[in-house]
C-alpha atoms as a PDB file:
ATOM      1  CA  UNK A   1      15.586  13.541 -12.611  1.00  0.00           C
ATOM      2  CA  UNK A   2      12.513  14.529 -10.743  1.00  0.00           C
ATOM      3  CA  UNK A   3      11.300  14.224  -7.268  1.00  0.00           C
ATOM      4  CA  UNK A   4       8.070  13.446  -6.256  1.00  0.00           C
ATOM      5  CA  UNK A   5       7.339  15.184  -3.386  1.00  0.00           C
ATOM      6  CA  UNK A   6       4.013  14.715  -1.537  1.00  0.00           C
ATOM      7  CA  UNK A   7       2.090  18.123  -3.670  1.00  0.00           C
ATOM      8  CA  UNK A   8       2.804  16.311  -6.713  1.00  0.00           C
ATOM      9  CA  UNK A   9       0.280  13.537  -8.807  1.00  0.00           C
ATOM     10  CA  UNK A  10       2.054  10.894 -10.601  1.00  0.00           C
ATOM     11  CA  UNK A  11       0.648   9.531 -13.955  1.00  0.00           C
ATOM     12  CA  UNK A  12      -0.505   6.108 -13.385  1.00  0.00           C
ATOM     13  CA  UNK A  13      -1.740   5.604 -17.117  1.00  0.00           C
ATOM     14  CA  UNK A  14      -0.582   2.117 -17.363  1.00  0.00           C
ATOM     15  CA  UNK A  15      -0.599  -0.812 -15.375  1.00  0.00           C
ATOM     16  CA  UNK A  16       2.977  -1.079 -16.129  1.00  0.00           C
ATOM     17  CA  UNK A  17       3.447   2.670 -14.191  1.00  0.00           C
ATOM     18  CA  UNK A  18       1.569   1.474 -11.258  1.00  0.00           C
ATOM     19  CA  UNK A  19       4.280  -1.316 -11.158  1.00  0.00           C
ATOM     20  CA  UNK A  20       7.211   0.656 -11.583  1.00  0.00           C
ATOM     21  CA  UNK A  21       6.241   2.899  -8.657  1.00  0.00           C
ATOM     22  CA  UNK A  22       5.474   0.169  -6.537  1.00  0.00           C
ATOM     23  CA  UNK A  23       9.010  -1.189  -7.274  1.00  0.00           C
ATOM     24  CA  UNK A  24      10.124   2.131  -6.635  1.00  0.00           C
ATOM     25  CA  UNK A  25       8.482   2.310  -3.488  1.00  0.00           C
ATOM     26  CA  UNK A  26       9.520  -1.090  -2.055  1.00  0.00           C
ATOM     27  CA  UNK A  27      12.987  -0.374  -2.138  1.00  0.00           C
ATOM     28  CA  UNK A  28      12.405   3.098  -0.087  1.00  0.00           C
ATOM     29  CA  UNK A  29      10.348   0.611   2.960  1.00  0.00           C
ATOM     30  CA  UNK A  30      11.455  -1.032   5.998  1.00  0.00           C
ATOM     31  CA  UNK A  31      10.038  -2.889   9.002  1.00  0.00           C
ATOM     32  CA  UNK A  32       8.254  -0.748  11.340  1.00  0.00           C
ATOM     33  CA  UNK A  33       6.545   1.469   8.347  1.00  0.00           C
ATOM     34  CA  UNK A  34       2.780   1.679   7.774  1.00  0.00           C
ATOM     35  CA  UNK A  35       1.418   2.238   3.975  1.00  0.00           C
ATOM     36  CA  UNK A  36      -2.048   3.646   3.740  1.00  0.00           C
ATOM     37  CA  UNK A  37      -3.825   2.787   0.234  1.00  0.00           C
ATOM     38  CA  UNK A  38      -6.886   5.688  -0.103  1.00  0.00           C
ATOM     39  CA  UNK A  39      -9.129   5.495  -3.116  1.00  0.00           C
ATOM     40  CA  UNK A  40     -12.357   4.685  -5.107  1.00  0.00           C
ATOM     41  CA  UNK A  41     -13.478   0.897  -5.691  1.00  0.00           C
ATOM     42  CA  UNK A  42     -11.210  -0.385  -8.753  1.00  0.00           C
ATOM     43  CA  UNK A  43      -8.318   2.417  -8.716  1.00  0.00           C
ATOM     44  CA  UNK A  44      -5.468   0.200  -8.394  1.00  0.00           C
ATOM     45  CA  UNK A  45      -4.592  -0.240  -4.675  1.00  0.00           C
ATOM     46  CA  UNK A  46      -5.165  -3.934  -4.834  1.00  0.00           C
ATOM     47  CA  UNK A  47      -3.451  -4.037  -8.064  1.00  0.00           C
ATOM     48  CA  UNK A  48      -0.310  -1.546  -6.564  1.00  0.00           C
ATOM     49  CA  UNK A  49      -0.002  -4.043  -3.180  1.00  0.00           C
ATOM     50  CA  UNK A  50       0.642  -7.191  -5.876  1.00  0.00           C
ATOM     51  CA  UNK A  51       3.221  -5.170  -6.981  1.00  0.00           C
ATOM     52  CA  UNK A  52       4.441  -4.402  -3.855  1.00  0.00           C
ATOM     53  CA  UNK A  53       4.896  -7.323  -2.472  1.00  0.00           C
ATOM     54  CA  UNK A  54       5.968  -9.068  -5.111  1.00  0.00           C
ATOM     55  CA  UNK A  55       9.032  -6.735  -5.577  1.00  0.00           C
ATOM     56  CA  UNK A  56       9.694  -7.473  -2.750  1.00  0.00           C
ATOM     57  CA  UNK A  57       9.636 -10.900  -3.063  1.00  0.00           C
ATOM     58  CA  UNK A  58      11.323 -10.884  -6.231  1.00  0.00           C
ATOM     59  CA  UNK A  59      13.913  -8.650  -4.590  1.00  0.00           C
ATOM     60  CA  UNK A  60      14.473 -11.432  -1.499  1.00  0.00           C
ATOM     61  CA  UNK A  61      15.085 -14.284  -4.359  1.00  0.00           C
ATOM     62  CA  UNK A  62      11.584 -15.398  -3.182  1.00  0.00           C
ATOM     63  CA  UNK A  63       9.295 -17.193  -5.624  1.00  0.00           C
ATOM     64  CA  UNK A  64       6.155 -14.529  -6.605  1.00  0.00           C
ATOM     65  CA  UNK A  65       3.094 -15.267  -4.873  1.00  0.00           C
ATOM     66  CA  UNK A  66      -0.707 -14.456  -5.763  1.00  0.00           C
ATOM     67  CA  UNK A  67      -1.701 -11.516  -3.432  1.00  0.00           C
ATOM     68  CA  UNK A  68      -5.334 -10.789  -3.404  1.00  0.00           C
ATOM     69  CA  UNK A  69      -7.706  -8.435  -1.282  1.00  0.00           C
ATOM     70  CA  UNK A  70      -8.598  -9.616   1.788  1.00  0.00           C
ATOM     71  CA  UNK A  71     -12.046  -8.396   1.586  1.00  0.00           C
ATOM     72  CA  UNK A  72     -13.763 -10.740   3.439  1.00  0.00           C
ATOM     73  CA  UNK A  73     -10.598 -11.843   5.675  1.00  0.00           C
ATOM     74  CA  UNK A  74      -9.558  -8.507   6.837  1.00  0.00           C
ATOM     75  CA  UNK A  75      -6.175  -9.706   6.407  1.00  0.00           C
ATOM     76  CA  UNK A  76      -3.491 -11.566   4.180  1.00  0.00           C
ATOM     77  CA  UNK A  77      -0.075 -12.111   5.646  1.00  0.00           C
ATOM     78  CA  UNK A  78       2.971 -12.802   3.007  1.00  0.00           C
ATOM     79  CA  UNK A  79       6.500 -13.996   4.885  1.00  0.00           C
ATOM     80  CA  UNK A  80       9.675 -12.364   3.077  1.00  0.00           C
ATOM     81  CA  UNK A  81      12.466 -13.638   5.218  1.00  0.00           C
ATOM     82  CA  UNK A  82      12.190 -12.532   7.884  1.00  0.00           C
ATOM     83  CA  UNK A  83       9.683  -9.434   7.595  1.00  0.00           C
ATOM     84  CA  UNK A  84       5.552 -10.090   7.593  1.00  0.00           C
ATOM     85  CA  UNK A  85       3.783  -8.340   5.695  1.00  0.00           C
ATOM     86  CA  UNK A  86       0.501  -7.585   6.947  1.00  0.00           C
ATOM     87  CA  UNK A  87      -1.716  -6.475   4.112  1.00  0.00           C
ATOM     88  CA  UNK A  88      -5.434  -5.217   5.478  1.00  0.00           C
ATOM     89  CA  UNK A  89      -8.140  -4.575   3.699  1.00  0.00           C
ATOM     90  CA  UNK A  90     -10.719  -2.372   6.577  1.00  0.00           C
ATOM     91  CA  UNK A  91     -13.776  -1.970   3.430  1.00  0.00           C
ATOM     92  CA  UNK A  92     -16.061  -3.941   5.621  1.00  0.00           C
ATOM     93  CA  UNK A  93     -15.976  -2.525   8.889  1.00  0.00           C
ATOM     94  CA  UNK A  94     -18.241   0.380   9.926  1.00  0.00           C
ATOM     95  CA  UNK A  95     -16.888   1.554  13.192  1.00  0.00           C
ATOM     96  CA  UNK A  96     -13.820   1.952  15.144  1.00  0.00           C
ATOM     97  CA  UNK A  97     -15.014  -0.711  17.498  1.00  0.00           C
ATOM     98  CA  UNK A  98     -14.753  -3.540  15.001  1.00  0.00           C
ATOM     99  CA  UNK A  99     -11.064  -1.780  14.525  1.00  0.00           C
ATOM    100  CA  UNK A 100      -9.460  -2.475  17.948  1.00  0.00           C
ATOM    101  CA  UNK A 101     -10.264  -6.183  17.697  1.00  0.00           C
ATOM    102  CA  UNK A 102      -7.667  -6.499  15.128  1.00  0.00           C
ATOM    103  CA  UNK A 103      -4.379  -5.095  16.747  1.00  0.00           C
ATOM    104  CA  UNK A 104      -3.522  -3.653  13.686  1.00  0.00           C
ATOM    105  CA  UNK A 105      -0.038  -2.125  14.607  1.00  0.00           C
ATOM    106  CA  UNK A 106       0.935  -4.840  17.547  1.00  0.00           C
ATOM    107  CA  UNK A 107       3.767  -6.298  15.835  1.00  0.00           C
ATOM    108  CA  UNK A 108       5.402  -3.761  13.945  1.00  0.00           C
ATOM    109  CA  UNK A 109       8.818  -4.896  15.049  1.00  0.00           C
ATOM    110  CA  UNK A 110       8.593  -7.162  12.402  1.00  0.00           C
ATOM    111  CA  UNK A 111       6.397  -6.194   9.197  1.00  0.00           C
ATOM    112  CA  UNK A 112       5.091  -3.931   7.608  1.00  0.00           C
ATOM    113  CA  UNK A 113       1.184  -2.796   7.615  1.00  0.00           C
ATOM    114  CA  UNK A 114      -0.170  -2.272   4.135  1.00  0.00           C
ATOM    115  CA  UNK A 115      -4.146  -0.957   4.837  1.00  0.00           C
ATOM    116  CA  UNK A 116      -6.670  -0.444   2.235  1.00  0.00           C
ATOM    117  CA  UNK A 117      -9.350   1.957   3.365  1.00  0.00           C
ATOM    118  CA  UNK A 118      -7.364   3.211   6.543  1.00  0.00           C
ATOM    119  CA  UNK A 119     -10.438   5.845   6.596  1.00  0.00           C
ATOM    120  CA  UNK A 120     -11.421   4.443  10.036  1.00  0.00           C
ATOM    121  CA  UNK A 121      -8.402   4.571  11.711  1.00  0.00           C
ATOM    122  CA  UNK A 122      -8.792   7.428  14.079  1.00  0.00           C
ATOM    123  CA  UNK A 123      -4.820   8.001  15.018  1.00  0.00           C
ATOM    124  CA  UNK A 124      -2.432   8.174  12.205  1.00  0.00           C
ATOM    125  CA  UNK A 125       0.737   5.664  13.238  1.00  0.00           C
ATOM    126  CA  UNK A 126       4.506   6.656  12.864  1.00  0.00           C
ATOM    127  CA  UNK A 127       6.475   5.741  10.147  1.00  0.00           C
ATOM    128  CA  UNK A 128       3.310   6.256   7.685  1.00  0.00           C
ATOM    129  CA  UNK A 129       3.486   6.330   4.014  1.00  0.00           C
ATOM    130  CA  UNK A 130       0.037   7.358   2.356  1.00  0.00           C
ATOM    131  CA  UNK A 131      -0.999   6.935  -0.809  1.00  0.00           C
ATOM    132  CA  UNK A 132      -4.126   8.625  -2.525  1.00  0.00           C
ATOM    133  CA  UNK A 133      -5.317   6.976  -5.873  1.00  0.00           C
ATOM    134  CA  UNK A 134      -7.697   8.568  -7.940  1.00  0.00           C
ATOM    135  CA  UNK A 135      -9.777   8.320 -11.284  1.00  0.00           C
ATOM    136  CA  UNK A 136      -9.305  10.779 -13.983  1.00  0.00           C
ATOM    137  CA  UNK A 137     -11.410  11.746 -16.876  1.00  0.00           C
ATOM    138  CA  UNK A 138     -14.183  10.316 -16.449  1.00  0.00           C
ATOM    139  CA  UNK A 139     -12.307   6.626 -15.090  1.00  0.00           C
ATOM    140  CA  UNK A 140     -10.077   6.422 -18.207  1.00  0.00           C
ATOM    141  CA  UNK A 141      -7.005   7.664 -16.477  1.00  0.00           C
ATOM    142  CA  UNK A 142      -5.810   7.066 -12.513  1.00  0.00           C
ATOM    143  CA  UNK A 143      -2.781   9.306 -10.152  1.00  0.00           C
ATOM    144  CA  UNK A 144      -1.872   8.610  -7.241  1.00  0.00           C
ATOM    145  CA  UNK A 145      -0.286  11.251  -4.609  1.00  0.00           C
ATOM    146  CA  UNK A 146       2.163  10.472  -1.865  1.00  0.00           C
ATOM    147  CA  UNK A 147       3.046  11.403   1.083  1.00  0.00           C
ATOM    148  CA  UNK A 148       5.247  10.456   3.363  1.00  0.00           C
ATOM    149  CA  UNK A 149       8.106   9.426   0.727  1.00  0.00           C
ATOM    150  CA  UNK A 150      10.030  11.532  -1.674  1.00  0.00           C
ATOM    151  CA  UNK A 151      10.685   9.262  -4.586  1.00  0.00           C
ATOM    152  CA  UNK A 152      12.874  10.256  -7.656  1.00  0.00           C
ATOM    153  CA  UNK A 153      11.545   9.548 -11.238  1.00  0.00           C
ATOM    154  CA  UNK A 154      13.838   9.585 -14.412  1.00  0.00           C
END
């Protein structure tokens, strides 16, 4: 069995992988953690969220919902039980300004913070899980590295 530790890049070749360690990863989170998504346009962290949260679901005996970037919204919210799921999407904004009008962390007690693009964010929250997708080979191939977690692959 291996461990991925936060030095080491996981294969994402498939879709299917990027699913897998999203399950993986759901069953590792709780309320209070933070998940930062880092990456190009198009590597997955959308895609990996969907996954996410949808474990999750799946895992609460909840039907599966759509989850899609919130872009333009800032922000999707998913109820599982009785966690929230905040899922952010910080692409737009240009300045740490436009940051503090949306509380990000205020209710932590409850959810969990999923943020796309977290480049902004000048102080790095507690309980943080970050994950760093990336294209290889000329965009045929993606990783991702973690840190934050140790998972174990078989």
């Amino acid at each position: 069995m291996l461990i991925a530790t936060s030095s080491d890049r996981i294969d994402l070749f498939s879709e299917n992988k990027t699913k897998e360690l999203a399950k993986k990863i759901s069953i590792n989170l709780k309320i209070n953690d933070v998940v930062f998504l880092y990456g190009e346009m198009g590597v997955g962290k959308t895609t990996f969220t969907r996954y996410l949260i949808n474990s999750l679901q799946k895992k609460n005996n909840l039907k599966e919902t759509e989850v899609t970037s919130p872009t333009f919204s800032l922000l999707n919210e998913y109820l599982i039980k009785e966690i929230k799921i905040n899922h952010y999407d910080l692409f737009r904004l240009k300045s740490f300004e436009e940051l503090k009008n949306l509380d990000l962390f205020s209710d932590r007690e409850t959810s969990i913070t999923i943020v796309e693009w977290p480049e902004i964010i000048k102080e790095k929250p507690y309980n943080l899980i970050e994950l760093k997708f990336e294209y290889e080979k000329n965009y045929e191939k993606r990783s991702v590295q973690i840190k934050g977690l140790d998972l174990k692959f078989q």
